[in-house]
N, C-alpha and C. Protein backbone atom coordinates (compact mmCIF):
# COMPACT_ATOMS: atom_id res chain seq x y z
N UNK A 1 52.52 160.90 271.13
CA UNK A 1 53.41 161.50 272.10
C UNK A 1 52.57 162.29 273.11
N UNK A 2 53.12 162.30 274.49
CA UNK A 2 52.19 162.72 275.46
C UNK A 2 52.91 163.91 275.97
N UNK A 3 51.49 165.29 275.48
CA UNK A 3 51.68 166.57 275.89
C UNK A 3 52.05 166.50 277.20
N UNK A 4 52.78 167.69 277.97
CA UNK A 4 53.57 168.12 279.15
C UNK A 4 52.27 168.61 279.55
N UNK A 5 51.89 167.99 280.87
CA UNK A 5 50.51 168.96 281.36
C UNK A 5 51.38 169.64 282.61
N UNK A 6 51.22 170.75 282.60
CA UNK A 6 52.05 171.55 284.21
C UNK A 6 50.20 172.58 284.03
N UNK A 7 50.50 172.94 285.45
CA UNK A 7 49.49 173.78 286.01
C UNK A 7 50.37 175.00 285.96
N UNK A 8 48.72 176.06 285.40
CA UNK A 8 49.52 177.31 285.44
C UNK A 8 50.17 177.88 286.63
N UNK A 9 49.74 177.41 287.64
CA UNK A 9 50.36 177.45 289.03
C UNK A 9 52.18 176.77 289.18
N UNK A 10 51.96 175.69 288.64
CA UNK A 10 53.59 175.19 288.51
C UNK A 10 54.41 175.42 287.04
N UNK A 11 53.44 176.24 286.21
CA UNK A 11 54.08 177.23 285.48
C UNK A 11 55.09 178.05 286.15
N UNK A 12 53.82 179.04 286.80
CA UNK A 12 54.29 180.19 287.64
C UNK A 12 55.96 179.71 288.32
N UNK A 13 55.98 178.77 289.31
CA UNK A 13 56.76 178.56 289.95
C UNK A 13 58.23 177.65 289.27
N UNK A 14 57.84 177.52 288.23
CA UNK A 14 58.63 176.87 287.45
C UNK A 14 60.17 177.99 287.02
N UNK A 15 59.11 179.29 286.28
CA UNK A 15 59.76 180.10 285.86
C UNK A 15 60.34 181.04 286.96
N UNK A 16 59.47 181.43 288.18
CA UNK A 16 59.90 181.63 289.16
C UNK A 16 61.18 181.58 289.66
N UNK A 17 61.24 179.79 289.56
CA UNK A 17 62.46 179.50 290.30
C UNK A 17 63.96 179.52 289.06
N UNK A 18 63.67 179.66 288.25
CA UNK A 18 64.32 179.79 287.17
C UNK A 18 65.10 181.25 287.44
N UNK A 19 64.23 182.41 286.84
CA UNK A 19 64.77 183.47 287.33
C UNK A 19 65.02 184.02 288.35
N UNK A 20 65.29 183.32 289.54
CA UNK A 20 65.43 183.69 290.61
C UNK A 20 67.57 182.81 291.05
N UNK A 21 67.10 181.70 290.25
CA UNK A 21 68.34 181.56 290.00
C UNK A 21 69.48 181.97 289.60
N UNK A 22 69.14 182.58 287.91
CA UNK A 22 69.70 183.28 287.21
C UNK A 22 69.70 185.04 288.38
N UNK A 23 69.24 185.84 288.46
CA UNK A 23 69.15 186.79 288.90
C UNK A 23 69.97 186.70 290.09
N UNK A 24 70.08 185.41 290.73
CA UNK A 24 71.40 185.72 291.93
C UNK A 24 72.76 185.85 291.63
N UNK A 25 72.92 185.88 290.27
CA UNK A 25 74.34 185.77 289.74
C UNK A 25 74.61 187.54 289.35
N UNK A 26 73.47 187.77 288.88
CA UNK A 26 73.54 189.48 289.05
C UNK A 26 73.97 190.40 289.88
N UNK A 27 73.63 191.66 290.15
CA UNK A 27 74.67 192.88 290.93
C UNK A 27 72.61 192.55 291.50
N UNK A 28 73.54 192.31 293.13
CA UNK A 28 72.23 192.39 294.62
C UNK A 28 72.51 193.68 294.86
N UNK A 29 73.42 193.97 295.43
CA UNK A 29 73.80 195.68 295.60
C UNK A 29 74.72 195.95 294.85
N UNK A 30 75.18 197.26 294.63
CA UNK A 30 76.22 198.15 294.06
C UNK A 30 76.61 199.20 295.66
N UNK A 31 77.72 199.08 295.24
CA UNK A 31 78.42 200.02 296.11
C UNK A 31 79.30 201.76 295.44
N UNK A 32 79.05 202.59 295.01
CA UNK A 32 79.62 203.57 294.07
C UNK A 32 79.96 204.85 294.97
N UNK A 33 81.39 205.45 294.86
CA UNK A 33 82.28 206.12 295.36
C UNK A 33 82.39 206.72 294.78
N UNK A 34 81.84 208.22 294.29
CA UNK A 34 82.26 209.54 293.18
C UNK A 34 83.71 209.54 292.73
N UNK A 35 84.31 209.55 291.64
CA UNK A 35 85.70 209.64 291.86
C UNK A 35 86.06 211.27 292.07
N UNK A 36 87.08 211.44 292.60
CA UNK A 36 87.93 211.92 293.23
C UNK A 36 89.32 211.75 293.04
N UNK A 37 89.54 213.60 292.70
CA UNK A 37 91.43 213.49 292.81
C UNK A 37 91.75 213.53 293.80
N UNK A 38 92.71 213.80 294.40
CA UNK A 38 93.83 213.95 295.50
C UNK A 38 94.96 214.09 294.88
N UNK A 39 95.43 215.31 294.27
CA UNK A 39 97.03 215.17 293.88
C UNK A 39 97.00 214.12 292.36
N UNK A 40 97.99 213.18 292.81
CA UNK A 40 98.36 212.35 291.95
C UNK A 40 97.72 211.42 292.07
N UNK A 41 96.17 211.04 293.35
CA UNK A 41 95.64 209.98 293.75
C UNK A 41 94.24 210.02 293.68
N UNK A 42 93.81 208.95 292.39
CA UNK A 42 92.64 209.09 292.34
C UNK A 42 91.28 208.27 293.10
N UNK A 43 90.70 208.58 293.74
CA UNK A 43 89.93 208.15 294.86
C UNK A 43 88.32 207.52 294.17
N UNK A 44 87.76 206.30 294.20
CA UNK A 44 86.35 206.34 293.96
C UNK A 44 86.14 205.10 293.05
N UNK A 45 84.97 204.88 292.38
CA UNK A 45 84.88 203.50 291.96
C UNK A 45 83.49 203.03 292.10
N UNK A 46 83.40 201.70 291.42
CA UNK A 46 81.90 200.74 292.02
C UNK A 46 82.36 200.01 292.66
N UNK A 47 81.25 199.13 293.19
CA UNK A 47 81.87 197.65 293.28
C UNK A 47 80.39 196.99 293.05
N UNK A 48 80.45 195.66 292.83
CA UNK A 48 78.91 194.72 292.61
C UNK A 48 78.85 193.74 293.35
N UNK A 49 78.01 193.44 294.21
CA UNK A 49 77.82 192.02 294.94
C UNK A 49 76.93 191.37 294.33
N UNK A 50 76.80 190.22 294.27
CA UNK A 50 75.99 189.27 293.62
C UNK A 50 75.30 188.48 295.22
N UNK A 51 73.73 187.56 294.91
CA UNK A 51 73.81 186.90 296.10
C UNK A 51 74.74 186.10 296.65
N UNK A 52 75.41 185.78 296.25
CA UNK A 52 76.74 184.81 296.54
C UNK A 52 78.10 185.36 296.94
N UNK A 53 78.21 186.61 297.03
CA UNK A 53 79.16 187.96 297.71
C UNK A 53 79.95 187.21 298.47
N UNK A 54 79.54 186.51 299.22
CA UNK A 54 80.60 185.94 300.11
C UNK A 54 80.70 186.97 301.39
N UNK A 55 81.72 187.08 302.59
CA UNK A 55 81.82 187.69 303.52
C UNK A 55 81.65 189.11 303.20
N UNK A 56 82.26 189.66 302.25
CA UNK A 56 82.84 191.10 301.85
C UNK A 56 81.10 191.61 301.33
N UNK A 57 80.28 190.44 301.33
CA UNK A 57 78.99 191.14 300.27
C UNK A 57 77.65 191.96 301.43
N UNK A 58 78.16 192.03 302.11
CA UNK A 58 77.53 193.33 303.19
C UNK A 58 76.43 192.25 303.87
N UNK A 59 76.57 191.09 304.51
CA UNK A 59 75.41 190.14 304.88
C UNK A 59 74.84 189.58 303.75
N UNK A 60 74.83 190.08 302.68
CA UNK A 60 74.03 189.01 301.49
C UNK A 60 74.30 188.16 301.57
N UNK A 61 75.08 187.06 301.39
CA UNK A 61 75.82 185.59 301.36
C UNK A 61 74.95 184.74 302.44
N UNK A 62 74.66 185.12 303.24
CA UNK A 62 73.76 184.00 304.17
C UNK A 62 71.94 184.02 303.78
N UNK A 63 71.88 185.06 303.47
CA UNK A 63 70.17 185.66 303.64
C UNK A 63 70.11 185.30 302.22
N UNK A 64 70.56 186.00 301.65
CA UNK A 64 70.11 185.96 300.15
C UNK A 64 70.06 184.42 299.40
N UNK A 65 70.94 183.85 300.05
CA UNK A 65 71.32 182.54 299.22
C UNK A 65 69.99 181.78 299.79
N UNK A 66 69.61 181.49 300.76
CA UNK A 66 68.48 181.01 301.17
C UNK A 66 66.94 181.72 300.46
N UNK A 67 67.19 182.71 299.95
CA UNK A 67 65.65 182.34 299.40
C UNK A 67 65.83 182.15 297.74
N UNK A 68 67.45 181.83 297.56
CA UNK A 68 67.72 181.14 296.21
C UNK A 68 67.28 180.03 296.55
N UNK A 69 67.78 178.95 296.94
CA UNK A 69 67.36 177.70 297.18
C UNK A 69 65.94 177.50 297.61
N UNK A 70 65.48 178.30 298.21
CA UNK A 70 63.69 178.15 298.17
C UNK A 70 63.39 177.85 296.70
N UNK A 71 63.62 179.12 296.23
CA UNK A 71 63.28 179.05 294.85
C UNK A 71 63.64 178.08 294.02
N UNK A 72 64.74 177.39 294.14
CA UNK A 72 65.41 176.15 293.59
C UNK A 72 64.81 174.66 294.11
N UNK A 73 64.62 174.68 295.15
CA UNK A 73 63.90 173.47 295.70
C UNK A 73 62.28 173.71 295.17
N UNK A 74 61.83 174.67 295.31
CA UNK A 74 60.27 174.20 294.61
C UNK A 74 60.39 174.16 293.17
N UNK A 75 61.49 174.88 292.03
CA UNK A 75 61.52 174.54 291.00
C UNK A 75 61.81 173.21 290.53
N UNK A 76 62.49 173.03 291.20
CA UNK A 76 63.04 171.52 291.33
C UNK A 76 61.78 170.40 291.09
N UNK A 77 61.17 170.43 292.46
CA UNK A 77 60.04 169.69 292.57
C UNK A 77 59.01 169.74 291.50
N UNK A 78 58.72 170.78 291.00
CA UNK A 78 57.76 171.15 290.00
C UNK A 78 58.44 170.24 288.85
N UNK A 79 59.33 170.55 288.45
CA UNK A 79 60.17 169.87 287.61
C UNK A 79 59.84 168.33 287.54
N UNK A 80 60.78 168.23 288.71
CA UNK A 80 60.80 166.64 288.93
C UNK A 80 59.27 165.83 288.86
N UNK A 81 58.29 166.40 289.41
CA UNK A 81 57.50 166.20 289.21
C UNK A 81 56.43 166.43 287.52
N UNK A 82 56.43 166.99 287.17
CA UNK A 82 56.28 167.03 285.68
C UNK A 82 57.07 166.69 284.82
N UNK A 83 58.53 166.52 284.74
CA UNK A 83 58.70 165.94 283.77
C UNK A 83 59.82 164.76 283.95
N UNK A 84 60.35 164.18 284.71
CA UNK A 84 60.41 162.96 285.00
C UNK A 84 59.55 162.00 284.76
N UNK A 85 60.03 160.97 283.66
CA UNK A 85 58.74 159.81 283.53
C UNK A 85 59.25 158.80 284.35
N UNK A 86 58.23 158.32 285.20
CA UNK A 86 58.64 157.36 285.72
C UNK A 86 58.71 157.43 287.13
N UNK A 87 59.53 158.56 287.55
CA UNK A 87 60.23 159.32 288.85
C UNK A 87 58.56 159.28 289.88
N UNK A 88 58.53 158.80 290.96
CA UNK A 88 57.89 159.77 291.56
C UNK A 88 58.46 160.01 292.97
N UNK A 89 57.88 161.54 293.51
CA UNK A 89 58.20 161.83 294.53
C UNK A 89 56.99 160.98 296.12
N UNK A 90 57.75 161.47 297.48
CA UNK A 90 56.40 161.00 298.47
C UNK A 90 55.36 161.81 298.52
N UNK A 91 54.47 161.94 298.68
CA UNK A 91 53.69 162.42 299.13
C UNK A 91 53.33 163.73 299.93
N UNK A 92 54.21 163.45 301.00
CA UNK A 92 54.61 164.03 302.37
C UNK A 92 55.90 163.89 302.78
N UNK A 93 56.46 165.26 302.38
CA UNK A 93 57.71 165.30 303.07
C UNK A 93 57.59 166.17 304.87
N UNK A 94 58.26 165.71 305.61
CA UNK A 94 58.22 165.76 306.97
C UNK A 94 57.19 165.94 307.39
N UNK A 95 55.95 164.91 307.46
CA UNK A 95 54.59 165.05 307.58
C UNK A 95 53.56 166.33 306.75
N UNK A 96 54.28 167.08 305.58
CA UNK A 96 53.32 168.74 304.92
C UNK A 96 53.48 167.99 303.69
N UNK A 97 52.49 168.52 303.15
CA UNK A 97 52.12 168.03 301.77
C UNK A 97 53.06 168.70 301.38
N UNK A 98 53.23 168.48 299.55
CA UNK A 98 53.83 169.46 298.52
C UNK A 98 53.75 170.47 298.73
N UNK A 99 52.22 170.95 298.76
CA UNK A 99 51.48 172.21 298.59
C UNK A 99 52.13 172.97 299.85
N UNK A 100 52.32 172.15 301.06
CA UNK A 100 52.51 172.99 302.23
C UNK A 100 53.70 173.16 302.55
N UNK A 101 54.42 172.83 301.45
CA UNK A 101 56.27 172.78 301.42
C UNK A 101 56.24 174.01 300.64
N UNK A 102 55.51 174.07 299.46
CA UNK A 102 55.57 175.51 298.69
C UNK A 102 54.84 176.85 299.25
N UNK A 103 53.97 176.63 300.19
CA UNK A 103 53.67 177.76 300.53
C UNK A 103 54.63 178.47 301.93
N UNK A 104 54.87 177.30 302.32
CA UNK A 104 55.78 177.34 303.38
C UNK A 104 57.10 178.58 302.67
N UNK A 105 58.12 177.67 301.66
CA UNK A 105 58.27 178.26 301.10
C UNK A 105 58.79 179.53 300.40
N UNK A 106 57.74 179.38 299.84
CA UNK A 106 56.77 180.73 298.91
C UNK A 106 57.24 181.95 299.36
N UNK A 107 56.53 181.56 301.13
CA UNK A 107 56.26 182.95 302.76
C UNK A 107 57.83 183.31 302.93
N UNK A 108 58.68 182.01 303.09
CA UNK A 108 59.94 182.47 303.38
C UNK A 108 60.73 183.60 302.07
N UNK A 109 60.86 183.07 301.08
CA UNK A 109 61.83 184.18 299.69
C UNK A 109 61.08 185.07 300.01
N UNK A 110 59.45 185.40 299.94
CA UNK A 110 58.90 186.85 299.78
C UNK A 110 59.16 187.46 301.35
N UNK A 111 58.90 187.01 302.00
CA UNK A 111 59.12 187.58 303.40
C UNK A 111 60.99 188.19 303.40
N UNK A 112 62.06 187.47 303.67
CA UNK A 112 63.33 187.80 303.45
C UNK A 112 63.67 188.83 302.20
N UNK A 113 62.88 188.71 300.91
CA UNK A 113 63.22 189.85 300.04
C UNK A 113 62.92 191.44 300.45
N UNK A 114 61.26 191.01 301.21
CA UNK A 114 60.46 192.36 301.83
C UNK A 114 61.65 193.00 302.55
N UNK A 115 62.72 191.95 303.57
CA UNK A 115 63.11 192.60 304.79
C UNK A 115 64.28 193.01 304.08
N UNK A 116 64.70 192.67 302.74
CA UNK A 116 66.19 193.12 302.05
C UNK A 116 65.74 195.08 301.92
N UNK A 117 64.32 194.79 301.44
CA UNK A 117 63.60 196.22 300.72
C UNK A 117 63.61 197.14 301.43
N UNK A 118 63.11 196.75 303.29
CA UNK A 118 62.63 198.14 303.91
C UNK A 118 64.09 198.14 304.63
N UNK A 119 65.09 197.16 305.24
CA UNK A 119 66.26 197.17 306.00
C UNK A 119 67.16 198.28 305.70
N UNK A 120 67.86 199.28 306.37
CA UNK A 120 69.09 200.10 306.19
C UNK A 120 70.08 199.47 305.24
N UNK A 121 70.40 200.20 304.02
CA UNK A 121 71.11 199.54 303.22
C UNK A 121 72.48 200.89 303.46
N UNK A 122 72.12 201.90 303.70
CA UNK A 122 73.91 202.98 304.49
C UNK A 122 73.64 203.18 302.88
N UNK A 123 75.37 203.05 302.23
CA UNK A 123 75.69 203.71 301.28
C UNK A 123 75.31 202.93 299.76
N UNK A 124 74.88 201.48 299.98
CA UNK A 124 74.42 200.74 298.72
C UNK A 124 73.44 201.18 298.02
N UNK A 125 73.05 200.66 296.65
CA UNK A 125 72.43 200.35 295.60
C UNK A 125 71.61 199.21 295.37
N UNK A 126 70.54 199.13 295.62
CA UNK A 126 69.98 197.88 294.95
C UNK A 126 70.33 197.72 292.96
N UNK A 127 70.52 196.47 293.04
CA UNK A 127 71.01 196.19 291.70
C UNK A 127 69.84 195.62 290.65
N UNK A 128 70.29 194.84 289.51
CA UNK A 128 68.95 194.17 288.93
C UNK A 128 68.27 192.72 289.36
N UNK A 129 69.40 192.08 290.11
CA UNK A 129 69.47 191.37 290.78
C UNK A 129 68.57 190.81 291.60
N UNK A 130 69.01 192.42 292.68
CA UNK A 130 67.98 192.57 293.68
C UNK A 130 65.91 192.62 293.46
N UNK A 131 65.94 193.31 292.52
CA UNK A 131 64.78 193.58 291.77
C UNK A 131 63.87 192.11 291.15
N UNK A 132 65.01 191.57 290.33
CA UNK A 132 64.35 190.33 289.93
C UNK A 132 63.97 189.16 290.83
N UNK A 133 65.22 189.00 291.76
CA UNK A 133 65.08 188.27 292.73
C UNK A 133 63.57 188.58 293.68
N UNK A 134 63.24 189.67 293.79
CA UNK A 134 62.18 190.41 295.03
C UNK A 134 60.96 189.99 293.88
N UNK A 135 60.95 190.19 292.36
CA UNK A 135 59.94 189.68 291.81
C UNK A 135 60.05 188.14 291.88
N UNK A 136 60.97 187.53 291.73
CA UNK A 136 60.12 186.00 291.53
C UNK A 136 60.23 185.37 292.92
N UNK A 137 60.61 186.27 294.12
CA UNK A 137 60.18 185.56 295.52
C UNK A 137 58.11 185.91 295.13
N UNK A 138 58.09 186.58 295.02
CA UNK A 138 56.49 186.96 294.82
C UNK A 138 55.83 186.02 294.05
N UNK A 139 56.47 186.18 292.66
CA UNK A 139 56.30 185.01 292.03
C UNK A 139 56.20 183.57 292.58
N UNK A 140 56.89 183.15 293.28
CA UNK A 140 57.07 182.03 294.02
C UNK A 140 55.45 181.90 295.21
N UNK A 141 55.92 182.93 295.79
CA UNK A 141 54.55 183.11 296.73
C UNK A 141 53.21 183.01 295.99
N UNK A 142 52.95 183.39 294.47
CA UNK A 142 51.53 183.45 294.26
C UNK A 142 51.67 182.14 293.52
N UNK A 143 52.27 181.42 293.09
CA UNK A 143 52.05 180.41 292.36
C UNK A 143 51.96 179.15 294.04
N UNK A 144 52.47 179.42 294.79
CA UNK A 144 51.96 178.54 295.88
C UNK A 144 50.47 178.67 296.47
N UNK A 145 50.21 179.77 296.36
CA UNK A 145 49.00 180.22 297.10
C UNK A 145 47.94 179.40 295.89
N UNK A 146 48.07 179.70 294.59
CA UNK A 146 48.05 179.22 293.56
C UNK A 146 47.32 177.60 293.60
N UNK A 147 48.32 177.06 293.78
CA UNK A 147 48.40 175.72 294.36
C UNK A 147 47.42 175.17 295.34
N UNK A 148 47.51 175.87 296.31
CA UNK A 148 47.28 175.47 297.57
C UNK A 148 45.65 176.04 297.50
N UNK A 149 44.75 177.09 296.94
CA UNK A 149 43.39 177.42 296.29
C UNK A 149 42.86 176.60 295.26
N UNK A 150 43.87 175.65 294.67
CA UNK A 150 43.52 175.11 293.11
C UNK A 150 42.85 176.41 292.36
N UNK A 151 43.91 177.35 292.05
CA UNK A 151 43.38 178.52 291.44
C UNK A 151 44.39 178.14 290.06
N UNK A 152 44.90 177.04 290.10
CA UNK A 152 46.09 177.41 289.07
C UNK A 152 45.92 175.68 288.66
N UNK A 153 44.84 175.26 289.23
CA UNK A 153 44.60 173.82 288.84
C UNK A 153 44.04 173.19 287.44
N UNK A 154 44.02 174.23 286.55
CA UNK A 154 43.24 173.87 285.41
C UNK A 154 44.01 173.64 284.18
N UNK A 155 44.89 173.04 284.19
CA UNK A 155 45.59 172.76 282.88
C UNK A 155 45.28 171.32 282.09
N UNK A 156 45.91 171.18 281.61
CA UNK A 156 45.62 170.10 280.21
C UNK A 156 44.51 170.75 279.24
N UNK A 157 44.26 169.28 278.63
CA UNK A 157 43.44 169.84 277.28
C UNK A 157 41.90 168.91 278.18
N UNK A 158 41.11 169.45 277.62
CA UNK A 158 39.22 169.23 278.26
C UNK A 158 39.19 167.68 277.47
N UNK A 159 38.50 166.83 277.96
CA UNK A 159 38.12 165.45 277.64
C UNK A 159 37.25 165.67 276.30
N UNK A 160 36.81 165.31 275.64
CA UNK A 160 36.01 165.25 274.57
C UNK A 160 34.19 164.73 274.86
């Protein structure tokens, strides 16, 4: 039976895109309102957006979902490419190698998470969401860079 050879580089990005998936289903922001009486009326509350918030999720729903699918399209590929027998992909998609699809990428989730980090967030919360997501855009980014150095090129077992 023939061992799974992945590069620790499409390790990296494997799991990457994994938890980056999972983590968009999490609280991206929190929104929290001290409660408060008024009389007979009690005032205050959370609320949780996930990347997928939809209109009501304070701009997340467009931004955020895009550097899910980064993360999903190079997991994908990594995937498809390691463990599909049989399967293969081209070469060159829209004239950029693999490598230059993942670093490509990579730049986009970590870049868009950076701008979630330093941007005016008013009265929100970053959630766990937010956190995990901002780690495996990074994640994503070093396992491309990864790639693209053959720093992450050394897997399998040594010839005899």
């Amino acid at each position: 039976m023939d061992k799974l050879k992945l590069s620790p580089a499409n390790i990296v990005i494997l799991a990457a895109g994994a938890v980056m998936l999972i983590a968009s289903f999490l609280t991206f922001y929190k929104l929290s309102i001290p409660k408060e009486v008024f009389g007979s009326i009690s005032i205050g509350g959370s609320k949780s957006y996930s990347a997928w918030g939809g209109a009501s999720g304070f701009g997340v729903f467009g931004i955020a979902t895009v550097v899910v699918l980064c993360g999903i399209v190079m997991g994908a590929q990594v995937a498809v490419a390691g463990f599909a027998k049989g399967q293969t992909l081209p070469d060159k998609v829209l004239g950029l190698t693999w490598d230059q699809v993942h670093l490509a990428l990579g730049f986009q989730a970590a870049l868009l998470m950076f701008a979630f980090l330093i941007r005016s967030k008013g009265p929100l919360d970053f959630g766990i969401g937010f956190w995990l997501m901002l780690l495996a855009a990074i994640a994503l980014l070093v396992g491309a860079i990864m790639r693209v150095t053959g720093a992450g090129a050394g897997a399998g077992p040594r010839p005899a």
